[in-house]
Protein backbone atom coordinates (compact mmCIF):
# COMPACT_ATOMS: atom_id res chain seq x y z
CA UNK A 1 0.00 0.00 0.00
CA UNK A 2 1.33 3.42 -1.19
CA UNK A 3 1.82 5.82 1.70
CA UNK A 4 1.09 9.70 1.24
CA UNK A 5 4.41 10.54 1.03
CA UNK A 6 5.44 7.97 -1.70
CA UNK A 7 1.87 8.97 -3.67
CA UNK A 8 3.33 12.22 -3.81
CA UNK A 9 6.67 11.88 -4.74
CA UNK A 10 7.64 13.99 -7.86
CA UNK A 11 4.26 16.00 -7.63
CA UNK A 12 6.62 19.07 -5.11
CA UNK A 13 7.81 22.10 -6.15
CA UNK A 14 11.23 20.79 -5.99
CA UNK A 15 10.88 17.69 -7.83
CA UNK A 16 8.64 20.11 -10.66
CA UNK A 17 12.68 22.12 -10.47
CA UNK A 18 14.17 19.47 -10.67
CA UNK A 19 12.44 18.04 -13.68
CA UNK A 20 13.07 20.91 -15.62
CA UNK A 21 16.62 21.15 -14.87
CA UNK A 22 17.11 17.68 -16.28
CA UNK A 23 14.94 18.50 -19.04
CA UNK A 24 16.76 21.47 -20.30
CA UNK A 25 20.09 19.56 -20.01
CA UNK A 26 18.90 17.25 -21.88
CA UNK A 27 17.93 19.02 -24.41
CA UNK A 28 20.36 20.89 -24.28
CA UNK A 29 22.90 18.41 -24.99
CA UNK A 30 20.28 16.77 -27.98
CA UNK A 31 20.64 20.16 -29.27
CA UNK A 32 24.24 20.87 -29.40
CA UNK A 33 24.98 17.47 -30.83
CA UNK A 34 22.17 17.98 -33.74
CA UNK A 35 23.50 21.41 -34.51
CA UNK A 36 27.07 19.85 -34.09
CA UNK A 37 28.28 20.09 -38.05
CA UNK A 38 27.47 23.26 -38.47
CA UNK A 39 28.89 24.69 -35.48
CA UNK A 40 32.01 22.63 -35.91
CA UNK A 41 31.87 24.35 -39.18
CA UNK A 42 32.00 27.52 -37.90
CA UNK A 43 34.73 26.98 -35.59
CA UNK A 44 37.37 26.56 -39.06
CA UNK A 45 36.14 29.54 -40.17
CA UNK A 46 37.44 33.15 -39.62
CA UNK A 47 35.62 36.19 -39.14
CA UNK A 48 36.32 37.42 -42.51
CA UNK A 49 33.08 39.02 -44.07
CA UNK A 50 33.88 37.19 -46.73
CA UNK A 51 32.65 33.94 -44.83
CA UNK A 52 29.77 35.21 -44.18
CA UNK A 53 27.76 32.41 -47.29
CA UNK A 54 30.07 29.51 -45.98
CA UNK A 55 28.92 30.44 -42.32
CA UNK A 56 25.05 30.67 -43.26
CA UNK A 57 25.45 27.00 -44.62
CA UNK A 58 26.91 25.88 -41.22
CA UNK A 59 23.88 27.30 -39.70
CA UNK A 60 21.57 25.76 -41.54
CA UNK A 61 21.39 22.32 -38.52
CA UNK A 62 20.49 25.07 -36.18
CA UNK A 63 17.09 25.73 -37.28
CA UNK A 64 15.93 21.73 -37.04
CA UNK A 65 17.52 21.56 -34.00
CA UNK A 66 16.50 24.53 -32.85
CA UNK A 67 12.56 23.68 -33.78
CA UNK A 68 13.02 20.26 -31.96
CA UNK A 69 14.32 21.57 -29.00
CA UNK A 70 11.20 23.92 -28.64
CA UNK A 71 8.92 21.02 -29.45
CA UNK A 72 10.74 18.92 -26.32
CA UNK A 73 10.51 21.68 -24.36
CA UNK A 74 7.12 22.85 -24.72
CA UNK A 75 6.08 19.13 -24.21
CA UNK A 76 8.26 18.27 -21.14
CA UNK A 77 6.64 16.14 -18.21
CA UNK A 78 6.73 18.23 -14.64
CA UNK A 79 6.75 15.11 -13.21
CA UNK A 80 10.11 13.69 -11.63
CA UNK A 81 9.25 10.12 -12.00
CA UNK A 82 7.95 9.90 -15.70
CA UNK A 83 10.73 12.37 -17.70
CA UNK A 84 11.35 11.02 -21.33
CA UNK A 85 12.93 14.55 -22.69
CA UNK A 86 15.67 12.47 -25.38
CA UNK A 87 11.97 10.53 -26.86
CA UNK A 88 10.52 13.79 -27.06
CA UNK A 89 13.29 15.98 -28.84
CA UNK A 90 13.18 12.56 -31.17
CA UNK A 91 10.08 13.03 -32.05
CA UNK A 92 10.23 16.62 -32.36
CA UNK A 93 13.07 16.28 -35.20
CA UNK A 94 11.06 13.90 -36.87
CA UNK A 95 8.00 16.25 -37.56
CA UNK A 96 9.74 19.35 -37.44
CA UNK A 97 13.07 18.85 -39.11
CA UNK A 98 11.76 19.16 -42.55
CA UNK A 99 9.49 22.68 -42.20
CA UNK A 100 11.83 24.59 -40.27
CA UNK A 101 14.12 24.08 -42.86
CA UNK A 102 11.73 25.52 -45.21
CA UNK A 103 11.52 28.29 -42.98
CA UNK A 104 15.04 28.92 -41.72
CA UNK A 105 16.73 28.55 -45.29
CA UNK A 106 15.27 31.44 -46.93
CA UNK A 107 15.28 33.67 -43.52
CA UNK A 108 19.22 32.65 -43.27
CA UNK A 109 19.52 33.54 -46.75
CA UNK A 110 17.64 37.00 -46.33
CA UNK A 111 19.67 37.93 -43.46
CA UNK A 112 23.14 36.28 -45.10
CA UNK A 113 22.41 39.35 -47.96
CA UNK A 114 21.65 42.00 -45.04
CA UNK A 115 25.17 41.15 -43.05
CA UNK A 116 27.26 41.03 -46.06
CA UNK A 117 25.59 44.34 -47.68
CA UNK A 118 26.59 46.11 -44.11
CA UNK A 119 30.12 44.70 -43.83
CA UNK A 120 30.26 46.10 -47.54
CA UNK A 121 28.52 49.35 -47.23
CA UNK A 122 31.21 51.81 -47.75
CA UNK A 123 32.08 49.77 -50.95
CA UNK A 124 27.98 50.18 -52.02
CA UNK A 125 28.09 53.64 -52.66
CA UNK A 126 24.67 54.17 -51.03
CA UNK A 127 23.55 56.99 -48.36
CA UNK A 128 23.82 56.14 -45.05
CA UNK A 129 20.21 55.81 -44.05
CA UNK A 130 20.28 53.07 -45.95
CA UNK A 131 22.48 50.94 -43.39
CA UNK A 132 20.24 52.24 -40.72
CA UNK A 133 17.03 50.92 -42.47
CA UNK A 134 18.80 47.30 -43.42
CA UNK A 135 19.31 46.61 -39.80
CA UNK A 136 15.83 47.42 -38.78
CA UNK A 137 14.95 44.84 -41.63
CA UNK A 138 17.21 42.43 -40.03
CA UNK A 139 15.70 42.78 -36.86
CA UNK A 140 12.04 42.52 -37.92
CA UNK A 141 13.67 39.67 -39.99
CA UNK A 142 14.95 37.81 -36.68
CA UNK A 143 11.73 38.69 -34.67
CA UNK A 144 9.36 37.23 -37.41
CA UNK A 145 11.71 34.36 -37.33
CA UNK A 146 11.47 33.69 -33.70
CA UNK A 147 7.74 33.83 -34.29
CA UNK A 148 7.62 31.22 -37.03
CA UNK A 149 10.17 29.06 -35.04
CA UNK A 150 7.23 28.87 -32.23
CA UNK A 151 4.68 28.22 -34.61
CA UNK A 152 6.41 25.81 -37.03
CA UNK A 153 7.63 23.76 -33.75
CA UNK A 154 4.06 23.47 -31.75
CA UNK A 155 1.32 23.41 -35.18
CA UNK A 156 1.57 21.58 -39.04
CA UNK A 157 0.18 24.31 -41.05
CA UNK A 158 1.58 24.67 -44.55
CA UNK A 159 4.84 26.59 -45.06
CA UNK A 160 2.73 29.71 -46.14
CA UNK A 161 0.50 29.47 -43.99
CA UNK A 162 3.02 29.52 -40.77
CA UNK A 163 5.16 32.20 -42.62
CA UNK A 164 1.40 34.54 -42.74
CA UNK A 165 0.86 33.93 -39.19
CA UNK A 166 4.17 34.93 -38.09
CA UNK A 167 4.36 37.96 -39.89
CA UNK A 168 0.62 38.63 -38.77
CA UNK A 169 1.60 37.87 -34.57
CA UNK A 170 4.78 40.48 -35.46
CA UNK A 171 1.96 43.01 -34.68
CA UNK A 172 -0.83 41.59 -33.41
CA UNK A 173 1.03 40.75 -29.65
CA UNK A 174 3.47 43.70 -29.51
CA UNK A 175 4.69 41.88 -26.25
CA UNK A 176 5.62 38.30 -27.39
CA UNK A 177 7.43 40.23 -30.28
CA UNK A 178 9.49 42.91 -27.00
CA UNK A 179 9.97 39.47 -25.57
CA UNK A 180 11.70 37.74 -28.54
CA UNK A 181 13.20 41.33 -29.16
CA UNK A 182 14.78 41.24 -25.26
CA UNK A 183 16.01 37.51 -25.96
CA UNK A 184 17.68 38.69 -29.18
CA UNK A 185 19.13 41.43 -27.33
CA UNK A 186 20.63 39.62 -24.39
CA UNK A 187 22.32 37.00 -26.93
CA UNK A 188 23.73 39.14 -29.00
CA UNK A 189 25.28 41.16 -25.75
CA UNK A 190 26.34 37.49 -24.61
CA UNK A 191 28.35 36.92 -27.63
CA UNK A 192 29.17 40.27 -28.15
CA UNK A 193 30.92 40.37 -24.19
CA UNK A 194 31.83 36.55 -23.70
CA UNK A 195 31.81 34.33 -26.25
CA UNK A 196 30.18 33.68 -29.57
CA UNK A 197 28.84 29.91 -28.19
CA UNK A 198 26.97 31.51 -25.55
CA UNK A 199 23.82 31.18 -27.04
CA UNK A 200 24.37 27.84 -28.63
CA UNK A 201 25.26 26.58 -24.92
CA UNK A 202 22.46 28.39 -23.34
CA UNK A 203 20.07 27.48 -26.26
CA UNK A 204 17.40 25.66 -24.17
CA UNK A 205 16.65 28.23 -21.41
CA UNK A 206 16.75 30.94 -24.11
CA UNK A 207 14.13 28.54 -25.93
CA UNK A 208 11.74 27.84 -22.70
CA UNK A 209 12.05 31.61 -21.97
CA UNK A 210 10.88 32.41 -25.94
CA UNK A 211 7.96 29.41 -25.09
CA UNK A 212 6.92 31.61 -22.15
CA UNK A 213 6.70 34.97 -23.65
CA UNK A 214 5.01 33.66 -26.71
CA UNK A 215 2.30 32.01 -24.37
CA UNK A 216 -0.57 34.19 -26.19
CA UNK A 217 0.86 33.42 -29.45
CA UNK A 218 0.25 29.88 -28.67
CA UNK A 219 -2.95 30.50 -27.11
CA UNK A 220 -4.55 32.41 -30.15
CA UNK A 221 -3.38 29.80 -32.62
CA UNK A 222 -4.63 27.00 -30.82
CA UNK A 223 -7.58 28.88 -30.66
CA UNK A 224 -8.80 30.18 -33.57
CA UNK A 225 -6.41 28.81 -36.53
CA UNK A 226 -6.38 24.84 -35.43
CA UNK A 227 -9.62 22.68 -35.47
């Protein structure tokens, strides 16, 4: 006979923590060794601009992995004594692997054109403004992409369809878009003051924290755009 205390073993706060620390490692470690190639890739590479097409194929793994980590994430178990994380992210890579790469090929592409027109600008002959505008593009670029990371991850709809949607929640919840604006921020201080893997190694926290601030995001879609 189960006694109260064993019936409610991994149902405490600190199991729920400690659940979700294993989780993220876990995934964690599923994603660095998915987005392995590329990053190994980037590694023999130097920072000449001139890299900057070999580096956006090295990239590429990082938007399958990327979309299965979410998908692990999103569907972890709180519950100490029933955590399959590794069968999750699995299973995330097996429906997701294929439309994020729809979706992250042309963004990486987009923004590939954007970096290597700024590291060339004084060689482009146009005004400045010009710069000023291409990095807004880039960012709405990035923001729309962390949107349609969320959405590709969590929902099969069509390529077009999740593409739409993204660029339609870019407005429609200002904060989920500030949110994945602030997480874009604070990586690209990370790298820019430590270490250009920081956000690969802290890819999974960065990931639960973009599930949490795209909570309405979710929400709407479940609501009114899935049957």
């Amino acid at each position: 006979m189960s006694t109260p205390s064993s019936a409610a073993f991994g149902a405490g706060s600190l199991s729920r923590a400690a659940a979700l620390i294993h989780t993220l490692l876990t995934v964690e470690a599923l994603f660095l060794a998915a987005a392995s190639p590329g990053l190994a890739g980037l590694l023999l590479l130097g920072a000449d601009p001139s890299n900057l097409p070999l580096a956006a194929v090295c990239l590429l793994p990082l938007g399958p992995a990327a979309s299965a980590a979410v998908y692990a994430v999103h569907h972890r178990d709180r519950d100490l004594t029933d955590l399959h994380p590794a069968r999750a992210y699995r299973r995330g890579w097996r429906l997701n692997a294929l439309p994020a790469l729809r979706l992250w090929a042309p963004l990486l592409a987009w923004l590939t054109v954007i970096a290597f027109t700024l590291t060339h600008f004084s060689a482009s002959g146009l005004p400045g403004w010009w710069a000023v505008l291409l990095g807004a593009i880039g960012a709405g670029s990035l923001l729309w992409g962390a949107h349609a990371l969320v959405l590709t991850s969590l929902f099969s709809f069509r390529t077009r369809d999740t593409a739409r949607l993204a660029a339609y929640f870019l407005f429609r919840h200002g904060r989920a878009t500030l949110a994945a604006g602030s997480l874009l921020v604070l990586a690209a201080a990370g790298t820019a003051l430590l270490t250009e893997a920081l956000p690969a190694l802290l890819a999974a926290p960065l990931l639960l924290s973009l599930l949490h601030g795209s909570r309405a995001v979710i929400a709407e879609t479940e609501r009114d755009f899935t049957a």
